[in-house]
C-alpha atoms as a PDB file:
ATOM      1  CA  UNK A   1     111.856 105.332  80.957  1.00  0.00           C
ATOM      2  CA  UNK A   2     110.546 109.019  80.621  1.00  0.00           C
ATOM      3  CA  UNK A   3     108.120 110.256  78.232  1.00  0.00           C
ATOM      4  CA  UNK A   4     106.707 113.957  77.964  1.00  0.00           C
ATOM      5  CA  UNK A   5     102.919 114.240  76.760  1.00  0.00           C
ATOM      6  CA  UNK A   6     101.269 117.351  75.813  1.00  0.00           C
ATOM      7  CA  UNK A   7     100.441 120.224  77.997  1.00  0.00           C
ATOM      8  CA  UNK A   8     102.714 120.051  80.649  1.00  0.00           C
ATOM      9  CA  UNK A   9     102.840 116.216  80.954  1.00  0.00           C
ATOM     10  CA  UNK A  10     105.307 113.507  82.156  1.00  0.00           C
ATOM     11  CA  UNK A  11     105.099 109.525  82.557  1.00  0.00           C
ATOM     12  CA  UNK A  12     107.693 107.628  84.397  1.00  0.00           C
ATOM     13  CA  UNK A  13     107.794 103.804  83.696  1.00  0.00           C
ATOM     14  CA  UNK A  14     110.426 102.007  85.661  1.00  0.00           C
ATOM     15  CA  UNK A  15     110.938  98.420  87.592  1.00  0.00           C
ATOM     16  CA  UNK A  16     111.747  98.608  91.097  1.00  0.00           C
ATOM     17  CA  UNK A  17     110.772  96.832  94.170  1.00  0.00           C
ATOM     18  CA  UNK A  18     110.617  93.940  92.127  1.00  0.00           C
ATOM     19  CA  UNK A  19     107.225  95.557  90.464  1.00  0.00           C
ATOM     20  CA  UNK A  20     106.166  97.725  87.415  1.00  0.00           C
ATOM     21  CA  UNK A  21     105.931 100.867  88.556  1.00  0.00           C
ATOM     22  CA  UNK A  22     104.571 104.252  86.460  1.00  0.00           C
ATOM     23  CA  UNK A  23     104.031 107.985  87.805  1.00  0.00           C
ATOM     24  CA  UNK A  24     102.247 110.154  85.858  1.00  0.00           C
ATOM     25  CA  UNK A  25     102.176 113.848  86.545  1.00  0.00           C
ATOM     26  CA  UNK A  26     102.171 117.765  85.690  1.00  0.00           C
ATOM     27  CA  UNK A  27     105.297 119.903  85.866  1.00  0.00           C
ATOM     28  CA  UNK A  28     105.574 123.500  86.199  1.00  0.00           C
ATOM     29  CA  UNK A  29     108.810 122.904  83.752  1.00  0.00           C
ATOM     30  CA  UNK A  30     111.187 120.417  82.176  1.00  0.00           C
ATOM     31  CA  UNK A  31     113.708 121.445  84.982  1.00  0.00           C
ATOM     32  CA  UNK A  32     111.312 120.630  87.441  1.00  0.00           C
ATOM     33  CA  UNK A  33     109.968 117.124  86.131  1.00  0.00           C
ATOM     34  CA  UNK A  34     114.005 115.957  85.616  1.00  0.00           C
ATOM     35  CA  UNK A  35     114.591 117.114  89.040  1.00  0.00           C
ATOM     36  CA  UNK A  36     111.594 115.241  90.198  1.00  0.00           C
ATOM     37  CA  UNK A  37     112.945 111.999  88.115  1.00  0.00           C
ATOM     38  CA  UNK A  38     115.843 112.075  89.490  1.00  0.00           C
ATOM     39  CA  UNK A  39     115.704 112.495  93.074  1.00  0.00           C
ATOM     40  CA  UNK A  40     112.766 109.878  93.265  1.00  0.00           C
ATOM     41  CA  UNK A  41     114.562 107.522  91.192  1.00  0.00           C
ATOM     42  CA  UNK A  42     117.917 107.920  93.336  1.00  0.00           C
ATOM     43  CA  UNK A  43     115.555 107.440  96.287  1.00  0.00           C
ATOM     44  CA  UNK A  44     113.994 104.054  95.233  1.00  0.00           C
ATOM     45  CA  UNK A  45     117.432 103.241  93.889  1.00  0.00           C
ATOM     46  CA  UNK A  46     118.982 103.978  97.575  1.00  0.00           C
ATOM     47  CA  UNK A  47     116.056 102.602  99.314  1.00  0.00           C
ATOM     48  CA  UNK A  48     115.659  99.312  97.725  1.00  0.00           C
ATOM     49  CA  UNK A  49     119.905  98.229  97.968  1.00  0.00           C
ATOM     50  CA  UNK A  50     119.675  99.287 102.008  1.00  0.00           C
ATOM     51  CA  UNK A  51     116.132  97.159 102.786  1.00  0.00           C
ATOM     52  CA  UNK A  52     115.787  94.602  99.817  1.00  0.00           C
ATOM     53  CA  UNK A  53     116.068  91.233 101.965  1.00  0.00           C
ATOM     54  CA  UNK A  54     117.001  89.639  98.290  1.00  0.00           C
ATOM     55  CA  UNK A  55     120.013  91.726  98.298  1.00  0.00           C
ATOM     56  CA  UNK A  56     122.781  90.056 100.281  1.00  0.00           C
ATOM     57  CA  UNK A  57     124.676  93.603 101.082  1.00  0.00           C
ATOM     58  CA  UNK A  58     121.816  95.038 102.157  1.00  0.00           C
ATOM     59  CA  UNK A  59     121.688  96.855 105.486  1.00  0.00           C
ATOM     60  CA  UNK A  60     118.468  94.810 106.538  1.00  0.00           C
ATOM     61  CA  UNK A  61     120.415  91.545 105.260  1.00  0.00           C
ATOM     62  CA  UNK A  62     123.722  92.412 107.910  1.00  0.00           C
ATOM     63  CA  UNK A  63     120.449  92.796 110.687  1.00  0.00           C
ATOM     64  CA  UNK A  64     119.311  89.654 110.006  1.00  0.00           C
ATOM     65  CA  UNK A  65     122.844  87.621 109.927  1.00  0.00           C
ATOM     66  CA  UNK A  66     123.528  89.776 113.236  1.00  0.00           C
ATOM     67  CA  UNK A  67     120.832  87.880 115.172  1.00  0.00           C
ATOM     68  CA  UNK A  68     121.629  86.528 118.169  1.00  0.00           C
ATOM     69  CA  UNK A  69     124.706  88.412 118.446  1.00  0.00           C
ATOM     70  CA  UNK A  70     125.901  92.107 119.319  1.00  0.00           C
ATOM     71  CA  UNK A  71     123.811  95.204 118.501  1.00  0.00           C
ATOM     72  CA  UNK A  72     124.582  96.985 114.993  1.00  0.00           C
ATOM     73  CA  UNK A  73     125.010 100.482 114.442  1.00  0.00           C
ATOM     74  CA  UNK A  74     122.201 102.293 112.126  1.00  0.00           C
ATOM     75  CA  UNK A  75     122.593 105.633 110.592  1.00  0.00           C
ATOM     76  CA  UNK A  76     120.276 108.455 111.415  1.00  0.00           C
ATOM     77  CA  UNK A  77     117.934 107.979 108.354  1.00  0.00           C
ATOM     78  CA  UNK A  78     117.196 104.334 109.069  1.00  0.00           C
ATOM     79  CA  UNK A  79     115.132 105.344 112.707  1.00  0.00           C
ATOM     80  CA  UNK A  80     112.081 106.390 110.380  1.00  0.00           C
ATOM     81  CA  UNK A  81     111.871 102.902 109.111  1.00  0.00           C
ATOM     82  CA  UNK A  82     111.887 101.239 112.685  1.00  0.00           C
ATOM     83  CA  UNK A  83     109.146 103.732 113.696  1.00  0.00           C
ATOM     84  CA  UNK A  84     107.674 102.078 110.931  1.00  0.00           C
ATOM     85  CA  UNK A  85     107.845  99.051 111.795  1.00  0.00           C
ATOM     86  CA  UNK A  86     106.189 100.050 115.266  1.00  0.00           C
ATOM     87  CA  UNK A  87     103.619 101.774 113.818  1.00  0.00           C
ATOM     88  CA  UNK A  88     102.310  98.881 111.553  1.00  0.00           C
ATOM     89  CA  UNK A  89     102.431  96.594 114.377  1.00  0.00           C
ATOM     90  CA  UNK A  90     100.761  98.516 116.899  1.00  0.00           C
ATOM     91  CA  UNK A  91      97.782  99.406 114.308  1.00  0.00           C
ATOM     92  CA  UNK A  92      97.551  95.537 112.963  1.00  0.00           C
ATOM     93  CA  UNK A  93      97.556  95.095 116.531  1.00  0.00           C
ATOM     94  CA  UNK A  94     100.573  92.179 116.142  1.00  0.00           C
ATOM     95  CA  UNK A  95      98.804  90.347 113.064  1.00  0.00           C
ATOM     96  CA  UNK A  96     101.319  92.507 110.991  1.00  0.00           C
ATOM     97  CA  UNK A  97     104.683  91.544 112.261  1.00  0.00           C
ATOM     98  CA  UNK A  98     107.920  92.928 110.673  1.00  0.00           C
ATOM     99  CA  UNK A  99     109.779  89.847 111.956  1.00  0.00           C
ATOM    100  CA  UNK A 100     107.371  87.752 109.778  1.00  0.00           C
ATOM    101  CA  UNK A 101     110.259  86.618 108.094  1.00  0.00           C
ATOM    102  CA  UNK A 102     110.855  83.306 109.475  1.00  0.00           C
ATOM    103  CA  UNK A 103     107.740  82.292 108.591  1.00  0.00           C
ATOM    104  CA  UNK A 104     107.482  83.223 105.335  1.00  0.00           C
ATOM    105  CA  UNK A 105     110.560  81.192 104.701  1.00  0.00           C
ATOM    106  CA  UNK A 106     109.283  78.288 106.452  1.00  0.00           C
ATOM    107  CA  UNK A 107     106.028  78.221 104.203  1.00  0.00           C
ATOM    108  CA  UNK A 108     108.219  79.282 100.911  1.00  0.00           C
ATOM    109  CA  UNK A 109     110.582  76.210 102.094  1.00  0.00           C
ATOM    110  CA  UNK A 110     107.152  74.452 102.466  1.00  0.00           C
ATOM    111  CA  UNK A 111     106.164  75.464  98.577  1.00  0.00           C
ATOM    112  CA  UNK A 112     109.397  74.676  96.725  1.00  0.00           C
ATOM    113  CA  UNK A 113     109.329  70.552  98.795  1.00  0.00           C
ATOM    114  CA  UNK A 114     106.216  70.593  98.846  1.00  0.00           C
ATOM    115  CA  UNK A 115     105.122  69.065 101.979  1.00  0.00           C
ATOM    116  CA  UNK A 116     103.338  71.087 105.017  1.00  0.00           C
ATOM    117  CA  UNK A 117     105.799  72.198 107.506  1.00  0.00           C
ATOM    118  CA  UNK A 118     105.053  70.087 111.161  1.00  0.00           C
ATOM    119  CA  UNK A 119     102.923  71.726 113.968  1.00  0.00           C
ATOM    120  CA  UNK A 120     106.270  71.611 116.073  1.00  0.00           C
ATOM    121  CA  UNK A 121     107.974  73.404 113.252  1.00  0.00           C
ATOM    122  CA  UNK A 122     105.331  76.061 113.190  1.00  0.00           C
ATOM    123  CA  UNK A 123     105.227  76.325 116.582  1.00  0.00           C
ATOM    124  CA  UNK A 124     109.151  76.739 116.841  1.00  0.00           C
ATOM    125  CA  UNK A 125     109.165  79.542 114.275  1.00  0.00           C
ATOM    126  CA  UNK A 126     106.274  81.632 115.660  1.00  0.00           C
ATOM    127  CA  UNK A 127     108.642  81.766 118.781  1.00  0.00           C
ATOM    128  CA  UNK A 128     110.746  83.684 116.411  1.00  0.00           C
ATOM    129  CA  UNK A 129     107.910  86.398 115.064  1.00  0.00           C
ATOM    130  CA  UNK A 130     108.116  88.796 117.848  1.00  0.00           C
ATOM    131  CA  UNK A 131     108.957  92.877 117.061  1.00  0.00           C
ATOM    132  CA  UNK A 132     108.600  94.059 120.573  1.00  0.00           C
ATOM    133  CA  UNK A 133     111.371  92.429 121.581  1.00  0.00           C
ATOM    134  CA  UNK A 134     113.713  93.970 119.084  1.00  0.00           C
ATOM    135  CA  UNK A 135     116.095  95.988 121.084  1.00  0.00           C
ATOM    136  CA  UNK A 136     116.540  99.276 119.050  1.00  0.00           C
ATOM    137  CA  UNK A 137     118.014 102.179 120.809  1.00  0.00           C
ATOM    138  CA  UNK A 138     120.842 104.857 121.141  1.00  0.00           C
ATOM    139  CA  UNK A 139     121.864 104.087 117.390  1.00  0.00           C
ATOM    140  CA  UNK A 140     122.239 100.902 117.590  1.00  0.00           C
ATOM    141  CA  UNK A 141     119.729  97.607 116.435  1.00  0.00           C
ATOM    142  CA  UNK A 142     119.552  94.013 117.552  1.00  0.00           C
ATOM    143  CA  UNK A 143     117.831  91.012 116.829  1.00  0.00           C
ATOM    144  CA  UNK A 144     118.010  88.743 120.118  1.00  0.00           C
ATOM    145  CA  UNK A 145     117.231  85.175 119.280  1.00  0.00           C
ATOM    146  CA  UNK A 146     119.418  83.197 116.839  1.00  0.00           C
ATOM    147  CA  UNK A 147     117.284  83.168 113.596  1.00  0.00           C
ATOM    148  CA  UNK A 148     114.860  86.066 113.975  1.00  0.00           C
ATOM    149  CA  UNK A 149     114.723  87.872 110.645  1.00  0.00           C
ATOM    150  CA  UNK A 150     113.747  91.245 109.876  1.00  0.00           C
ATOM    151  CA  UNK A 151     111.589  92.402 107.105  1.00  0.00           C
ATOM    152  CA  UNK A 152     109.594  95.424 105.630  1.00  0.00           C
ATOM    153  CA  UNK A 153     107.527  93.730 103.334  1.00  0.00           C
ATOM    154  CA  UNK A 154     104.641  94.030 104.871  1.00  0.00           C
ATOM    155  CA  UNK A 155     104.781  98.049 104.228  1.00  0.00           C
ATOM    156  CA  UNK A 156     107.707  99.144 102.162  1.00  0.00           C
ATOM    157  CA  UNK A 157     106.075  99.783  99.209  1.00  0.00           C
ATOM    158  CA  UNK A 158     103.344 101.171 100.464  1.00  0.00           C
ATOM    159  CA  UNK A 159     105.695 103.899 102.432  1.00  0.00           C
ATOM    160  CA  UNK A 160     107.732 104.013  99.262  1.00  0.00           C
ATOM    161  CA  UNK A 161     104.420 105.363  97.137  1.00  0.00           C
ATOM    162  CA  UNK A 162     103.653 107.911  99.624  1.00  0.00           C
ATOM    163  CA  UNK A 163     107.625 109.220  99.691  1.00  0.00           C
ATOM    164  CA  UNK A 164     107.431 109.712  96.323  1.00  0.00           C
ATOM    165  CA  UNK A 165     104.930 111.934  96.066  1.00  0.00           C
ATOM    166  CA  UNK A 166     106.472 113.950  99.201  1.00  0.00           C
ATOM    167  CA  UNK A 167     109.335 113.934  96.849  1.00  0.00           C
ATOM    168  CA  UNK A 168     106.840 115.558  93.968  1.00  0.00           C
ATOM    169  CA  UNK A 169     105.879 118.023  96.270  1.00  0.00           C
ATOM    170  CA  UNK A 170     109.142 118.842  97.101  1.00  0.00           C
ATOM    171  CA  UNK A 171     109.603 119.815  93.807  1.00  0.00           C
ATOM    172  CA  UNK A 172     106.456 122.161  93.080  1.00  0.00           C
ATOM    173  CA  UNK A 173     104.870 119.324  91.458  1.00  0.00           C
ATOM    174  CA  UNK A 174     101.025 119.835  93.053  1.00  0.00           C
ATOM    175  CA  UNK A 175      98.788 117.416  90.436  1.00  0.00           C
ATOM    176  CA  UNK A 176     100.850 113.384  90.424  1.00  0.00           C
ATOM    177  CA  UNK A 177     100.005 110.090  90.699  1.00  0.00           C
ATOM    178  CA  UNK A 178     102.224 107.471  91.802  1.00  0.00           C
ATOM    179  CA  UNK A 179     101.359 103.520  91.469  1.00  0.00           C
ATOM    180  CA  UNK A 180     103.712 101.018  92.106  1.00  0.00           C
ATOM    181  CA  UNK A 181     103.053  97.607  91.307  1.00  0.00           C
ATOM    182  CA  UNK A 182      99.310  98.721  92.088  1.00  0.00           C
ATOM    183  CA  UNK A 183      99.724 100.270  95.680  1.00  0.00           C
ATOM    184  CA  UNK A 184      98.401 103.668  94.559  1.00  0.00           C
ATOM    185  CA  UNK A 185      98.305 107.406  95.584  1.00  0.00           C
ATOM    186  CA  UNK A 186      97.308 110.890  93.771  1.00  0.00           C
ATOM    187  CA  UNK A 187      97.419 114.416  94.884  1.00  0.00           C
ATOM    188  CA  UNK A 188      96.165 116.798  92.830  1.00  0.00           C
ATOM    189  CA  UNK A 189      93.906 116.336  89.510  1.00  0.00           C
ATOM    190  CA  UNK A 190      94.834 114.818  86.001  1.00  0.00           C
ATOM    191  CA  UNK A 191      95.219 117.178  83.001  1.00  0.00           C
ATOM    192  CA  UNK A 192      91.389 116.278  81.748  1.00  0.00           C
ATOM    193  CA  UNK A 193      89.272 116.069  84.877  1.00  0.00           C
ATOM    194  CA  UNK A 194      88.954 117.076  88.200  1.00  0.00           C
ATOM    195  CA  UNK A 195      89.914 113.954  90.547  1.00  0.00           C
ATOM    196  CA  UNK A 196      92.033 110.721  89.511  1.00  0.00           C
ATOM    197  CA  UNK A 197      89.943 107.891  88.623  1.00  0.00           C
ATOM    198  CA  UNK A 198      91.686 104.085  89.805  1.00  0.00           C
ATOM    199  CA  UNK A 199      90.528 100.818  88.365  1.00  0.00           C
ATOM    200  CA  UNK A 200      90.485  97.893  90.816  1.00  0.00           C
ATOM    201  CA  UNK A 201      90.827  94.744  89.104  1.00  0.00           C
ATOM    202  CA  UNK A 202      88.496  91.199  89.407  1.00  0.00           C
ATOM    203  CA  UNK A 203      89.243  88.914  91.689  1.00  0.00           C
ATOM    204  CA  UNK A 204      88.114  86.409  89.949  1.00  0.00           C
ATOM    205  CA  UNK A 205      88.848  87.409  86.151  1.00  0.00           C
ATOM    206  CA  UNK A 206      92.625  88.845  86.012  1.00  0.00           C
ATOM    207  CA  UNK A 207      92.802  91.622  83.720  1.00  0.00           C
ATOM    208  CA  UNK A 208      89.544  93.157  84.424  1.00  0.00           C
ATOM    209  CA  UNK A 209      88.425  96.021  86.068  1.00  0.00           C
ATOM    210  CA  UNK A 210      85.446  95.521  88.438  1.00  0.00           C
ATOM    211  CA  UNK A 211      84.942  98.470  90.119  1.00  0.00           C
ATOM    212  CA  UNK A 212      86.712 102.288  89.156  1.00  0.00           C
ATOM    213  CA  UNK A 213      87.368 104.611  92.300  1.00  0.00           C
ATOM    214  CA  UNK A 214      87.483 108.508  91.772  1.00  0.00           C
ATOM    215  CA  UNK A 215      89.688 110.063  94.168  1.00  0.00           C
ATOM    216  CA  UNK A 216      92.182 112.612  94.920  1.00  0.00           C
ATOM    217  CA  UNK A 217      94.552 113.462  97.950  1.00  0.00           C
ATOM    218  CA  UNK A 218      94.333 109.543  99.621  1.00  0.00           C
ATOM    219  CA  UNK A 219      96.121 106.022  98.905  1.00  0.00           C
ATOM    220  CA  UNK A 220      94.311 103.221  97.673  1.00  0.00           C
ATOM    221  CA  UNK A 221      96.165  99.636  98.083  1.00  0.00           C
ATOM    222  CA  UNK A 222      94.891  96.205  97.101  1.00  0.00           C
ATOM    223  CA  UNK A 223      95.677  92.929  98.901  1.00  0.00           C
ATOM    224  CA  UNK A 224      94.749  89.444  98.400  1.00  0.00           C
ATOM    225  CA  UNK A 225      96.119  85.889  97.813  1.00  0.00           C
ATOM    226  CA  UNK A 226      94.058  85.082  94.480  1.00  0.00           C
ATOM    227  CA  UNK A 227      96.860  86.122  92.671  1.00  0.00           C
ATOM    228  CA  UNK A 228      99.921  84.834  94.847  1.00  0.00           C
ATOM    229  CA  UNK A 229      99.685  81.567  96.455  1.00  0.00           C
ATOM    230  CA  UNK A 230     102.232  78.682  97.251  1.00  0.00           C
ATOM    231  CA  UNK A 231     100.951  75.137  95.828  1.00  0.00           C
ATOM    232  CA  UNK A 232     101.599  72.390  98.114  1.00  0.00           C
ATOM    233  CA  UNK A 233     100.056  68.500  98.061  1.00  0.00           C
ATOM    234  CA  UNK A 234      98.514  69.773  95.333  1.00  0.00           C
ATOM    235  CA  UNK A 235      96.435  72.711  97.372  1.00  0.00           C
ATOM    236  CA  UNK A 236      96.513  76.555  97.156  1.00  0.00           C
ATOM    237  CA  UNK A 237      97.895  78.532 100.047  1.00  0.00           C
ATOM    238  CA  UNK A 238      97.728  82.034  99.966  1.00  0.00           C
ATOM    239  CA  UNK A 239     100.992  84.039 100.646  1.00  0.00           C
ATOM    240  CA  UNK A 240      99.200  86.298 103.556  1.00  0.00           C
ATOM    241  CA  UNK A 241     100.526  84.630 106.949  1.00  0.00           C
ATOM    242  CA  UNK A 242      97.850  84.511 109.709  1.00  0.00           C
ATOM    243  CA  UNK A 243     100.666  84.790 112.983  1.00  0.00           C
ATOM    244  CA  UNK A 244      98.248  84.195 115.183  1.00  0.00           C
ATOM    245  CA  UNK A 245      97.843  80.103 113.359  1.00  0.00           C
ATOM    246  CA  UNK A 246     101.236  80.391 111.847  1.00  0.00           C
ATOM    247  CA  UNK A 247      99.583  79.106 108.356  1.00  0.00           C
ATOM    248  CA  UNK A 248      98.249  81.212 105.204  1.00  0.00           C
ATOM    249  CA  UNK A 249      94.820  82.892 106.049  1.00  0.00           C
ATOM    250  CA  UNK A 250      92.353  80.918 105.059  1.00  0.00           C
ATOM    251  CA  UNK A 251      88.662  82.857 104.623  1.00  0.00           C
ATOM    252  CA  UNK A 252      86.010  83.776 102.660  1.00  0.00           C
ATOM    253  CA  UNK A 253      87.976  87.287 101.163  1.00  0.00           C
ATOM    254  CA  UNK A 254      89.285  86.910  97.279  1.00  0.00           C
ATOM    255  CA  UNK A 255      91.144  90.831  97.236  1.00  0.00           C
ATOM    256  CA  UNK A 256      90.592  93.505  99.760  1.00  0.00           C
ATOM    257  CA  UNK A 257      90.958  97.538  98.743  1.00  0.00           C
ATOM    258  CA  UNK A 258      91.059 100.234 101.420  1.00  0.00           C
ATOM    259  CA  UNK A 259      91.456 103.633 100.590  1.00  0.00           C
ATOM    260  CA  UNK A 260      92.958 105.967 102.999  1.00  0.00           C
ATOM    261  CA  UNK A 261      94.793 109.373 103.819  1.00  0.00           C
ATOM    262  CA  UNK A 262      97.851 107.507 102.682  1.00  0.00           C
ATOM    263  CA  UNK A 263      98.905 104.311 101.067  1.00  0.00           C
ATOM    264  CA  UNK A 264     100.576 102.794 104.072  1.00  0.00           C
ATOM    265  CA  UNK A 265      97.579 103.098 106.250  1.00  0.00           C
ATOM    266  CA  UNK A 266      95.295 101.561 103.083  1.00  0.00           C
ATOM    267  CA  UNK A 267      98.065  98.757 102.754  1.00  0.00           C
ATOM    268  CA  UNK A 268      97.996  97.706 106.412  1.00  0.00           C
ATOM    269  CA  UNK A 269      94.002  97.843 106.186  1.00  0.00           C
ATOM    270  CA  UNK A 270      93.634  95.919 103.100  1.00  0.00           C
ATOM    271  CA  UNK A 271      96.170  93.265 104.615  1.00  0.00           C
ATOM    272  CA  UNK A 272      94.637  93.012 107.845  1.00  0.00           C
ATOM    273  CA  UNK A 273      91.206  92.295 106.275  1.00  0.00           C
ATOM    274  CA  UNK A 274      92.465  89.754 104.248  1.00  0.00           C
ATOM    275  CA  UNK A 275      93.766  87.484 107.543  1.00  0.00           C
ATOM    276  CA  UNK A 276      90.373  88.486 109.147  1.00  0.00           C
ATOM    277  CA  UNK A 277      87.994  87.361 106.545  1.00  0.00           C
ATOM    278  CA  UNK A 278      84.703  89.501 105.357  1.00  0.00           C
ATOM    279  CA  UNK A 279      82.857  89.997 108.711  1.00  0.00           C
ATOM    280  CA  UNK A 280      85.526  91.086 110.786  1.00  0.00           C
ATOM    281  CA  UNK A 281      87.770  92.939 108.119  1.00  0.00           C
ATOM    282  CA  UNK A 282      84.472  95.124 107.494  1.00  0.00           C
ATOM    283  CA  UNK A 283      84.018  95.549 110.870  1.00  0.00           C
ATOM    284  CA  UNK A 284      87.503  96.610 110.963  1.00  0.00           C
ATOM    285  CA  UNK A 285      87.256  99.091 108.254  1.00  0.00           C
ATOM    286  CA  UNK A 286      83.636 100.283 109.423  1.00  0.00           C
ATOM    287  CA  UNK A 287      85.725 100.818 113.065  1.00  0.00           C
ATOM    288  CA  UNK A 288      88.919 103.286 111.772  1.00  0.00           C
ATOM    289  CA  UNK A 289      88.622 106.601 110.929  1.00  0.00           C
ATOM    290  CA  UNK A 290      89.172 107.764 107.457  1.00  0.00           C
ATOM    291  CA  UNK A 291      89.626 104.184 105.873  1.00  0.00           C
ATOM    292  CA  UNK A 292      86.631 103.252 102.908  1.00  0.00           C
ATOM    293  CA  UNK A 293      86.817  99.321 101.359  1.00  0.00           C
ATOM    294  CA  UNK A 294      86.133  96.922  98.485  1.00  0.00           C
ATOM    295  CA  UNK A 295      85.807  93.452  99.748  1.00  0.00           C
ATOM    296  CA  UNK A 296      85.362  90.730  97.262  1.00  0.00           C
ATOM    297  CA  UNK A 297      84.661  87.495  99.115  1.00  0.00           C
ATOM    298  CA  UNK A 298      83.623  84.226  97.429  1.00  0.00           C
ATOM    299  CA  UNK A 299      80.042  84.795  97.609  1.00  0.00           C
ATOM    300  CA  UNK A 300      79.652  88.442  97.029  1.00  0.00           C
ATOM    301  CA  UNK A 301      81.164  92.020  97.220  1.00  0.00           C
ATOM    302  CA  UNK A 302      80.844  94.286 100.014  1.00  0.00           C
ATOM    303  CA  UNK A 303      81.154  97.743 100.398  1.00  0.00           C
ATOM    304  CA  UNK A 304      82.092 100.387 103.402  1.00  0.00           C
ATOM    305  CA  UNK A 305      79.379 102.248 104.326  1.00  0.00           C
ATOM    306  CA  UNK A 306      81.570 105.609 103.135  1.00  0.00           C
ATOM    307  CA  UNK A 307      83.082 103.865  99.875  1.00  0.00           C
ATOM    308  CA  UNK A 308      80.052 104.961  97.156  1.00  0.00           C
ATOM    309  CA  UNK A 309      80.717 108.440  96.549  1.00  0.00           C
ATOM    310  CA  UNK A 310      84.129 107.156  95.175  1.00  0.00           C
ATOM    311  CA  UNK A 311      82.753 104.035  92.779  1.00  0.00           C
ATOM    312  CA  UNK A 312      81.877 105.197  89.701  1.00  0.00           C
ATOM    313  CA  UNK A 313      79.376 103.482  87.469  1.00  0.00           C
ATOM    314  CA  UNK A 314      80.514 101.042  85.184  1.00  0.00           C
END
């Protein structure tokens, strides 16, 4: 859905990625904003049916039925998203893994039977979880154990944010914000003010904004297993994996925010944090350039030492 507001205005709402997603933004014309709509639309359409592990005819579905077997041919476009997946686990430092997936599936299997999976079926899947020995080369992608899964979870919507508003650019659009399914990023300023101003909801009252961020030209993305947790002998596991356990983090952090040059750099952040706990996800954030943080933990909140000339009183 498209709607035009006054003064040079546009809102997109749309579903995709399996979230509510909105852009809101200024257009130099109507031309402009329906080329805008259309491309980034087309792009999420295109991008979702070739990496949706839900979808069966996906691209990243064939991958993972491949495993095991002979290496796949990818086309041209596709070698961004395997940097990708190097990148995130080379600046998570292997505690973001995009071959997670058998894991997840063991603990989602865990959920829907509800009975904890065994330490020797833990242990037997974390064999599986291991990106660097994907063999990707020369056009070509394999998986080489027998039930190693691919994903992009981890950072797909968080690259998908900031494509869009390359996509904006692209088409002379220089004031946009793009927030799907609340992984956030703005260029430019809104109509009435001179930076974009972000809500970032209570952890422990949904519905409510604790804190507002003011902030232009950066992603902001919020992580946290209050929200999104698997219920088993009656308990409440969190849907962040700790690989380094093989169960859900379990710590002191409610929701973590970063804020960032870019939303997939906040995303991996804000993730990180959450399987580190308070202590050593602020030292984390404290420790990489150009990254500011909410925390909220079960005692308190804490803040980054930078993050305060973004929070605007309440």
């Amino acid at each position: 859905m498209s709607q035009q507001l006054p003064e040079g205005l546009f809102r997109l709402s749309f579903k995709a990625l399996g979230t509510q997603c909105e852009v809101q933004f200024q257009a130099p014309s109507i031309e402009a904003a329906k080329d805008f709509r259309k491309e980034a639309l087309e792009w999420l359409r295109d991008f979702e049916n070739r990496w949706s592990r839900f979808k069966p005819d996906s691209f990243l579905s064939e991958i993972n039925r491949q495993a095991g077997r002979d290496p796949i041919p990818y086309e041209e476009g596709d070698h961004e998203i395997f940097q990708l997946c190097d990148y995130v686990h080379k600046l998570s430092r292997g505690l973001n893994d995009p071959t997670s997936l058998p894991l997840t599936s063991l603990w989602d299997q865990a959920g829907r039977l509800d009975r904890l999976p065994d330490e020797s079926e833990i242990k037997e899947t974390q064999r599986l979880v291991s990106w660097p020995e994907v063999e990707w080369a020369n056009g070509t992608i394999r998986l080489p154990e027998p039930g190693m899964a691919l994903e992009i979870g981890g950072f797909g919507k968080e690259f998908a944010v900031d494509r869009l508003i390359k996509i904006a650019q692209k088409n002379g659009i220089i004031d946009c914000l793009v927030d799907l399914g609340r992984d956030v990023a703005a260029v430019g300023k809104p109509a009435h003010g001179e930076t974009w101003i972000i809500g970032i909801e209570d952890a422990r009252l949904e519905n409510t904004s604790a804190y507002r961020l003011a902030f232009s030209n950066r992603g902001l993305a919020t992580s946290g297993n209050g929200r999104r947790f698997r219920t088993i002998g009656g308990k409440k596991f969190g849907h962040i994996l700790d690989l380094r356990s093989g169960y859900p983090a379990e710590n002191d952090i409610l929701t973590a925010s970063a804020l960032a040059n870019d939303c997939l750099t906040a995303g991996q952040v804000s993730t990180i944090a959450c399987m580190l706990g308070g202590e050593e996800g602020m030292e984390l954030v404290e420790n990489t350039h150009g990254i500011e943080a909410i925390l909220q933990t079960s005692g308190h909140t804490q803040y980054s030492s930078r993050i305060h000339r973004h929070v605007l009183a309440s």
